[in-house]
PDB file of N, CA and C in Angstrom:
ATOM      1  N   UNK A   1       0.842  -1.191   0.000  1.00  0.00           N
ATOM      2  CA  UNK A   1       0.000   0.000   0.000  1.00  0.00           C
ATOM      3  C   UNK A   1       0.886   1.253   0.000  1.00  0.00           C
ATOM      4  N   UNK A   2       0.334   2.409  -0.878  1.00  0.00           N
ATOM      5  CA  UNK A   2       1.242   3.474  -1.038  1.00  0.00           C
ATOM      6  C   UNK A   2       1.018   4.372  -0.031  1.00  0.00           C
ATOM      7  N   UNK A   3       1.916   5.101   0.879  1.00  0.00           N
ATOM      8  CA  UNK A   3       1.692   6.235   1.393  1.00  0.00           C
ATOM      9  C   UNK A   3       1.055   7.248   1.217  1.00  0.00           C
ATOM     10  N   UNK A   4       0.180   8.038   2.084  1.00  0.00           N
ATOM     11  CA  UNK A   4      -1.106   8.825   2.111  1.00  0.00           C
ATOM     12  C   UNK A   4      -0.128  10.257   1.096  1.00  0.00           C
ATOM     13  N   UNK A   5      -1.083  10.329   0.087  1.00  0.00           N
ATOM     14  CA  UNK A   5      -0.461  11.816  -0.112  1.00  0.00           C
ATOM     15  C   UNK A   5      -0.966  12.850   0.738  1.00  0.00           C
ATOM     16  N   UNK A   6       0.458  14.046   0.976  1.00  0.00           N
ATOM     17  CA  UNK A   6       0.423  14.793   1.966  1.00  0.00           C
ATOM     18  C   UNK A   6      -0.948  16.029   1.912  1.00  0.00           C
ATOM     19  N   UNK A   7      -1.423  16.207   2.322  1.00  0.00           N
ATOM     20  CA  UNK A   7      -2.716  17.322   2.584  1.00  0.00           C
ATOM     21  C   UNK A   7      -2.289  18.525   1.850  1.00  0.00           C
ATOM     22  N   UNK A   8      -0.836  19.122   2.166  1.00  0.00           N
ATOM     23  CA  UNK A   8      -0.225  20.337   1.478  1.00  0.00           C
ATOM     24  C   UNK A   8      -0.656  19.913   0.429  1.00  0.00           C
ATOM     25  N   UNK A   9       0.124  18.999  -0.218  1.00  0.00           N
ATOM     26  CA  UNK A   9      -0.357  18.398  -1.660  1.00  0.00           C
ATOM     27  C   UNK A   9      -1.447  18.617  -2.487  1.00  0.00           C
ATOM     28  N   UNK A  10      -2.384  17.762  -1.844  1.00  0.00           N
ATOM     29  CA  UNK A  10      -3.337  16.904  -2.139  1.00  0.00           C
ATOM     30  C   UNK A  10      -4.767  17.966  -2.359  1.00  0.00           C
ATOM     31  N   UNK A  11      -4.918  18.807  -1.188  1.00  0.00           N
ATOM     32  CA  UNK A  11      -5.906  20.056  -1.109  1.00  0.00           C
ATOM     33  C   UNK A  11      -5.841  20.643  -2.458  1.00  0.00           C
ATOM     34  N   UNK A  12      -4.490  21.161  -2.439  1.00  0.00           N
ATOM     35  CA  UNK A  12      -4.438  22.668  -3.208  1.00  0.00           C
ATOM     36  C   UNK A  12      -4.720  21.825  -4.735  1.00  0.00           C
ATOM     37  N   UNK A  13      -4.010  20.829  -5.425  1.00  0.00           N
ATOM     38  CA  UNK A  13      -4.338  19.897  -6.400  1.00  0.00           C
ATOM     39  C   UNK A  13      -5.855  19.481  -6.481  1.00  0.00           C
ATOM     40  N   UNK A  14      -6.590  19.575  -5.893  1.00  0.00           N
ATOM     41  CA  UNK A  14      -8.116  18.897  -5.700  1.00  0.00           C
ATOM     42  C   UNK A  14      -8.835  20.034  -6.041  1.00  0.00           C
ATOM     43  N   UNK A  15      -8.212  21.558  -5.000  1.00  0.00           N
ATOM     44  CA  UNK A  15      -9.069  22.810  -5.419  1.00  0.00           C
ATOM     45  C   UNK A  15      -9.029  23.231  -6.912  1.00  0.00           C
ATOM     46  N   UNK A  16      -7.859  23.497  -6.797  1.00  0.00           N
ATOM     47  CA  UNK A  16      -7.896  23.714  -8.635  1.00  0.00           C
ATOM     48  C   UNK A  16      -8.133  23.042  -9.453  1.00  0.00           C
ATOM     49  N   UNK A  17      -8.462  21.931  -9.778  1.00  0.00           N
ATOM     50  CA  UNK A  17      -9.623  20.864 -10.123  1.00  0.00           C
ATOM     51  C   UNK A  17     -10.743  21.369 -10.253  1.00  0.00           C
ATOM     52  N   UNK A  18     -11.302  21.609  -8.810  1.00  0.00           N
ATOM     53  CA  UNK A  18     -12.939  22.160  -8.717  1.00  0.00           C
ATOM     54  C   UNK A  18     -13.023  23.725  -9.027  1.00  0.00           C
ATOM     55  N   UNK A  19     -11.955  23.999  -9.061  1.00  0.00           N
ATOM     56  CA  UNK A  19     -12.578  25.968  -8.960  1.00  0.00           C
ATOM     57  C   UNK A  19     -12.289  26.149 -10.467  1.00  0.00           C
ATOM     58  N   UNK A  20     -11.423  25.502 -11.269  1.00  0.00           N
ATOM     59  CA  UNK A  20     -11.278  26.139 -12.617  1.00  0.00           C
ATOM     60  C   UNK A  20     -12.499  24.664 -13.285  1.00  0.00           C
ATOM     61  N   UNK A  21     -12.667  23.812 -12.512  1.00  0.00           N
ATOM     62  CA  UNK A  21     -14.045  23.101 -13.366  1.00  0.00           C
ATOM     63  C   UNK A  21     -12.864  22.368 -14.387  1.00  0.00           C
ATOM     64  N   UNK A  22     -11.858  22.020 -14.342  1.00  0.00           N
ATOM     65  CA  UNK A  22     -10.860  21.036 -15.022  1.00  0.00           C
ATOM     66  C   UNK A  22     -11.437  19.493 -15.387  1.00  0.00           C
ATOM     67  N   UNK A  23     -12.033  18.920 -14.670  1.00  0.00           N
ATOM     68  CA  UNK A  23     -12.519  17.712 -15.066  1.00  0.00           C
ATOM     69  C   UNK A  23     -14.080  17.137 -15.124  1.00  0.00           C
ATOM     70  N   UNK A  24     -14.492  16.769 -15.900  1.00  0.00           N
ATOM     71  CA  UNK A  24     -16.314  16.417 -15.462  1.00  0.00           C
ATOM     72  C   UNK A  24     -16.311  15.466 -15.853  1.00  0.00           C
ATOM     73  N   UNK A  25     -17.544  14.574 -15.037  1.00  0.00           N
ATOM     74  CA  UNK A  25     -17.740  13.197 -15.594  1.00  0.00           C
ATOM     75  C   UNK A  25     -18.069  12.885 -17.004  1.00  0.00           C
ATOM     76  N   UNK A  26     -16.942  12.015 -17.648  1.00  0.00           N
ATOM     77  CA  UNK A  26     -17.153  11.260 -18.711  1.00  0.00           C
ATOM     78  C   UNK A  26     -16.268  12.067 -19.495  1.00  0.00           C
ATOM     79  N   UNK A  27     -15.117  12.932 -18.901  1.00  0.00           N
ATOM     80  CA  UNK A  27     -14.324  13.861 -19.527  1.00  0.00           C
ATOM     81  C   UNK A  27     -13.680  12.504 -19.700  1.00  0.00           C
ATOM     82  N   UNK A  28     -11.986  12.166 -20.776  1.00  0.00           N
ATOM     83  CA  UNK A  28     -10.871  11.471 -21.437  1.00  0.00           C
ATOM     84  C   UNK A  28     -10.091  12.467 -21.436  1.00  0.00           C
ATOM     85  N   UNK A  29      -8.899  12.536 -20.801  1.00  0.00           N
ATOM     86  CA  UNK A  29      -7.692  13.323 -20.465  1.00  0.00           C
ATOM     87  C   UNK A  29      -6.700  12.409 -20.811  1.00  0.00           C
ATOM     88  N   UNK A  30      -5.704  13.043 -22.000  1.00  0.00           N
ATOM     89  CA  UNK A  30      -4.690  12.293 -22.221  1.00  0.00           C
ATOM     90  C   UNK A  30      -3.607  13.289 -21.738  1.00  0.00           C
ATOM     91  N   UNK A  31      -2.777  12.518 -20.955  1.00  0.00           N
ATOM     92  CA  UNK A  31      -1.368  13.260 -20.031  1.00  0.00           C
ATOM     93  C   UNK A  31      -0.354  12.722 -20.792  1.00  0.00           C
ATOM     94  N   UNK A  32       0.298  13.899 -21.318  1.00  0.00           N
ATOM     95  CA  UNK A  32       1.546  13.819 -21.801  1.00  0.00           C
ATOM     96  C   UNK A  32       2.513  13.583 -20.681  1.00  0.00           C
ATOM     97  N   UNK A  33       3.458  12.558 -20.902  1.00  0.00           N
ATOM     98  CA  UNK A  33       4.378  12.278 -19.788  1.00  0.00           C
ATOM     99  C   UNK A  33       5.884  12.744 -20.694  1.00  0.00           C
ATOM    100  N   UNK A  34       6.651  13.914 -20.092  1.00  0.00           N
ATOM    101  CA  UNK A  34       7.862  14.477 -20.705  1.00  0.00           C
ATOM    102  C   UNK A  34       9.189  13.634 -20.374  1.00  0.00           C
ATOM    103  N   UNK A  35       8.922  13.540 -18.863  1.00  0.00           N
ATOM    104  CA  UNK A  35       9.513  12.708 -18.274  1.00  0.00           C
ATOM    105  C   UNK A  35      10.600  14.247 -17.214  1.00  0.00           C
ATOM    106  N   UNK A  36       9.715  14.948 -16.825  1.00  0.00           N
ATOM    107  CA  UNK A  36      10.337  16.070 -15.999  1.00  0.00           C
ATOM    108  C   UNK A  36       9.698  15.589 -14.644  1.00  0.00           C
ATOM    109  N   UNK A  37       9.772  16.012 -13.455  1.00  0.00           N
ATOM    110  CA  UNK A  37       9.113  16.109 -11.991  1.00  0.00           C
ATOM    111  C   UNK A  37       7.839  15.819 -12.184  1.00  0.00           C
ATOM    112  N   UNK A  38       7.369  17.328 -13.044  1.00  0.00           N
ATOM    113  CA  UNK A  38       5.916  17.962 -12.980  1.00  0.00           C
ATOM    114  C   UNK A  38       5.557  16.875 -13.294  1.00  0.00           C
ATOM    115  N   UNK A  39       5.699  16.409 -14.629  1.00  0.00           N
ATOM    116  CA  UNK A  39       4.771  15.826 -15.225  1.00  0.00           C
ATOM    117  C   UNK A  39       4.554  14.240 -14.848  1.00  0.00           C
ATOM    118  N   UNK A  40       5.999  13.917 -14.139  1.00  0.00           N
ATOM    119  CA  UNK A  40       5.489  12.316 -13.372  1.00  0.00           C
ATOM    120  C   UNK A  40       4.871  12.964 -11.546  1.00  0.00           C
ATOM    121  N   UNK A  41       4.616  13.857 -11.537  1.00  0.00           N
ATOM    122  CA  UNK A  41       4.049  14.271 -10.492  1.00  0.00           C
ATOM    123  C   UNK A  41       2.607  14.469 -10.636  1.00  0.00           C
ATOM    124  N   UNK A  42       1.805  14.844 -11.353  1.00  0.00           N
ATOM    125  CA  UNK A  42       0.876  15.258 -11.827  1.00  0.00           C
ATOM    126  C   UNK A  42       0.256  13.517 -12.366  1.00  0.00           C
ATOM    127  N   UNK A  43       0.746  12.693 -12.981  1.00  0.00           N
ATOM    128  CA  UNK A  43       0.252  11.854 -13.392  1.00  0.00           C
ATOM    129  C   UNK A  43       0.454  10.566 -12.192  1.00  0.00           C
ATOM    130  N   UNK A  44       0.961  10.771 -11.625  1.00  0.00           N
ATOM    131  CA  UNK A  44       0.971  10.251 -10.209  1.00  0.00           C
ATOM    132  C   UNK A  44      -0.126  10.822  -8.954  1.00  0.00           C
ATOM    133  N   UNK A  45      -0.806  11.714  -9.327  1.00  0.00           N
ATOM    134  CA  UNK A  45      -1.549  12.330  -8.529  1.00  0.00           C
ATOM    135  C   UNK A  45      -2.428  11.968  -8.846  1.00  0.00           C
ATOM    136  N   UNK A  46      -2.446  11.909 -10.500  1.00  0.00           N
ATOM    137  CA  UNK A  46      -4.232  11.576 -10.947  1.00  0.00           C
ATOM    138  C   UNK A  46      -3.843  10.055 -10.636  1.00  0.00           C
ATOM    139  N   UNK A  47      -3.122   9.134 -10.969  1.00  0.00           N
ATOM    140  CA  UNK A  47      -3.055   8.056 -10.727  1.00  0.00           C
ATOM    141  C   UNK A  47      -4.027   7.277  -9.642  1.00  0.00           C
ATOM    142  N   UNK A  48      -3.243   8.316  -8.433  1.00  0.00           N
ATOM    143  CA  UNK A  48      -3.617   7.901  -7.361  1.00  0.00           C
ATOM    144  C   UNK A  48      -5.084   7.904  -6.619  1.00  0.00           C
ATOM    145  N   UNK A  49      -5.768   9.093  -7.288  1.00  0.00           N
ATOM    146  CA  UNK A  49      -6.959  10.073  -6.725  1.00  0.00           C
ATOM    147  C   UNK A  49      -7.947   9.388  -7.973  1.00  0.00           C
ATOM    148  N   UNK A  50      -7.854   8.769  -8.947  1.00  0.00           N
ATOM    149  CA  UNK A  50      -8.674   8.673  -9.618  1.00  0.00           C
ATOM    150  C   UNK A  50      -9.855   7.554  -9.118  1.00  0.00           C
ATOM    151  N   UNK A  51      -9.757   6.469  -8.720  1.00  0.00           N
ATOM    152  CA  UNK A  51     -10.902   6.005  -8.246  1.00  0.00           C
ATOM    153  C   UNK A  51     -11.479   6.869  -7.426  1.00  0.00           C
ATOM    154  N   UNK A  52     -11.086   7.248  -6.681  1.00  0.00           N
ATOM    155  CA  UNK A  52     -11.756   7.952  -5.130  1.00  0.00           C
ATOM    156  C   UNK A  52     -12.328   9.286  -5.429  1.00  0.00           C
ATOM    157  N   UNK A  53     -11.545  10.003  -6.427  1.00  0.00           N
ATOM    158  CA  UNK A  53     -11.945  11.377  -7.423  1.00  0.00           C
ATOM    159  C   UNK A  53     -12.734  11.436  -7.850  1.00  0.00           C
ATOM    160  N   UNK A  54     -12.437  10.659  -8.943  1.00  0.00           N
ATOM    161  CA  UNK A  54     -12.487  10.747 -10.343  1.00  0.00           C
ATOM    162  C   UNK A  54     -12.714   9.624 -11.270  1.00  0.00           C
ATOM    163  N   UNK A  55     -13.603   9.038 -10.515  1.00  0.00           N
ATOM    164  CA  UNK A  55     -14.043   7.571 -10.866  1.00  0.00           C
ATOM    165  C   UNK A  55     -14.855   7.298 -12.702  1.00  0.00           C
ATOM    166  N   UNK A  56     -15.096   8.714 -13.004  1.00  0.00           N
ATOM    167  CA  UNK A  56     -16.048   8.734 -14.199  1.00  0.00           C
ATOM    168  C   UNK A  56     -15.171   9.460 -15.314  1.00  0.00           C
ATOM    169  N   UNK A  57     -14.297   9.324 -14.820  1.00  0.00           N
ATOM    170  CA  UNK A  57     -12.705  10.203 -15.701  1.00  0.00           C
ATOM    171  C   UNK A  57     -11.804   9.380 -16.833  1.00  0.00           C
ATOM    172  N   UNK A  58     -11.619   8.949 -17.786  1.00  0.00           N
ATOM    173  CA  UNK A  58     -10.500   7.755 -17.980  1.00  0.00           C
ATOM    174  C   UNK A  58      -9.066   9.092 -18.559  1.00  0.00           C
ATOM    175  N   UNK A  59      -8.145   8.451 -17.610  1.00  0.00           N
ATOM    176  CA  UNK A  59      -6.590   8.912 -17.952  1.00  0.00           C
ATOM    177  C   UNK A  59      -6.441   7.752 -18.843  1.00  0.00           C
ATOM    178  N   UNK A  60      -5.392   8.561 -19.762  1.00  0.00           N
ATOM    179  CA  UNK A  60      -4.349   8.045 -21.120  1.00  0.00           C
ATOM    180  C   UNK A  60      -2.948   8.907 -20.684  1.00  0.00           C
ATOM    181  N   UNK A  61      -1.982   7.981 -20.795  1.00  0.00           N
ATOM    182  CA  UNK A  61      -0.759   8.878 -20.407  1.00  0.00           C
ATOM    183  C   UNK A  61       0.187   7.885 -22.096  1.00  0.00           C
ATOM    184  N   UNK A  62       0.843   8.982 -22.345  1.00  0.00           N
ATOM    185  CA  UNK A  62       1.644   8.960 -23.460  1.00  0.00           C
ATOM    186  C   UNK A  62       2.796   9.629 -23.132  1.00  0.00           C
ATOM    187  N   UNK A  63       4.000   9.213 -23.473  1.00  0.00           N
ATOM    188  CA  UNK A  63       5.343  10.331 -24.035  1.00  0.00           C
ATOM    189  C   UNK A  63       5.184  11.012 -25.113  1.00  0.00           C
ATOM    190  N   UNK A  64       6.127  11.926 -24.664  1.00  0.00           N
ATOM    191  CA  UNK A  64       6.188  12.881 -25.439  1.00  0.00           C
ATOM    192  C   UNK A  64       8.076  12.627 -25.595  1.00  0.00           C
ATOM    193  N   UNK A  65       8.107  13.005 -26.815  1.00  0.00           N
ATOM    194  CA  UNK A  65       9.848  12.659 -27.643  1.00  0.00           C
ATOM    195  C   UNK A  65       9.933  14.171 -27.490  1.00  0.00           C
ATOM    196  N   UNK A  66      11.221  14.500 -27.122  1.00  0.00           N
ATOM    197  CA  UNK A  66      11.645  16.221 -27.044  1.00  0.00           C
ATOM    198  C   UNK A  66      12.918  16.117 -27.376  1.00  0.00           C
ATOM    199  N   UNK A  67      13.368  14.842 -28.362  1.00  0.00           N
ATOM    200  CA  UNK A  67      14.850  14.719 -29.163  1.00  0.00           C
ATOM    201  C   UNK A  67      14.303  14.849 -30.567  1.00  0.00           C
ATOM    202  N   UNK A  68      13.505  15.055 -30.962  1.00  0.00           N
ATOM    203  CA  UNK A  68      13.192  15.052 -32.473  1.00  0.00           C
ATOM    204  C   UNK A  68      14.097  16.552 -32.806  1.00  0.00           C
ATOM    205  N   UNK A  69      14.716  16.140 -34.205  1.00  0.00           N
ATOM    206  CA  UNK A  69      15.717  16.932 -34.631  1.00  0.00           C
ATOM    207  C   UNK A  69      15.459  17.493 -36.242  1.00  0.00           C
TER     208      UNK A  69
END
């Protein structure tokens, strides 16, 4: 079992969710994964919160290539 994410965390991530209206049921969010902090942070958050959230949500996580030349 994974450790509780921290409240600092977890609040302020949940509010801005609800106050900018970011997700609604039966929304498909595909998360680009860069492979920086943010972005395995962020997809680790929804990871985690999505049953208990965001149960009517489906995440897609993809890379993103940032060597194309």
């Amino acid at each position: 079992m994974s450790a509780p994410i921290p409240a600092d965390l977890r609040e302020p991530f949940l509010n801005a969710i609800s106050d900018y209206k970011m997700l609604e049921p039966g929304d498909r969010v595909l998360v680009a994964v860069s492979g920086g902090k943010d972005s395995f942070a962020l997809l680790h958050l929804l990871g985690r919160l999505q049953e208990e959230c965001f149960p009517d949500v489906e995440f897609i996580a993809t890379k993103i290539r940032t060597d194309i030349t």
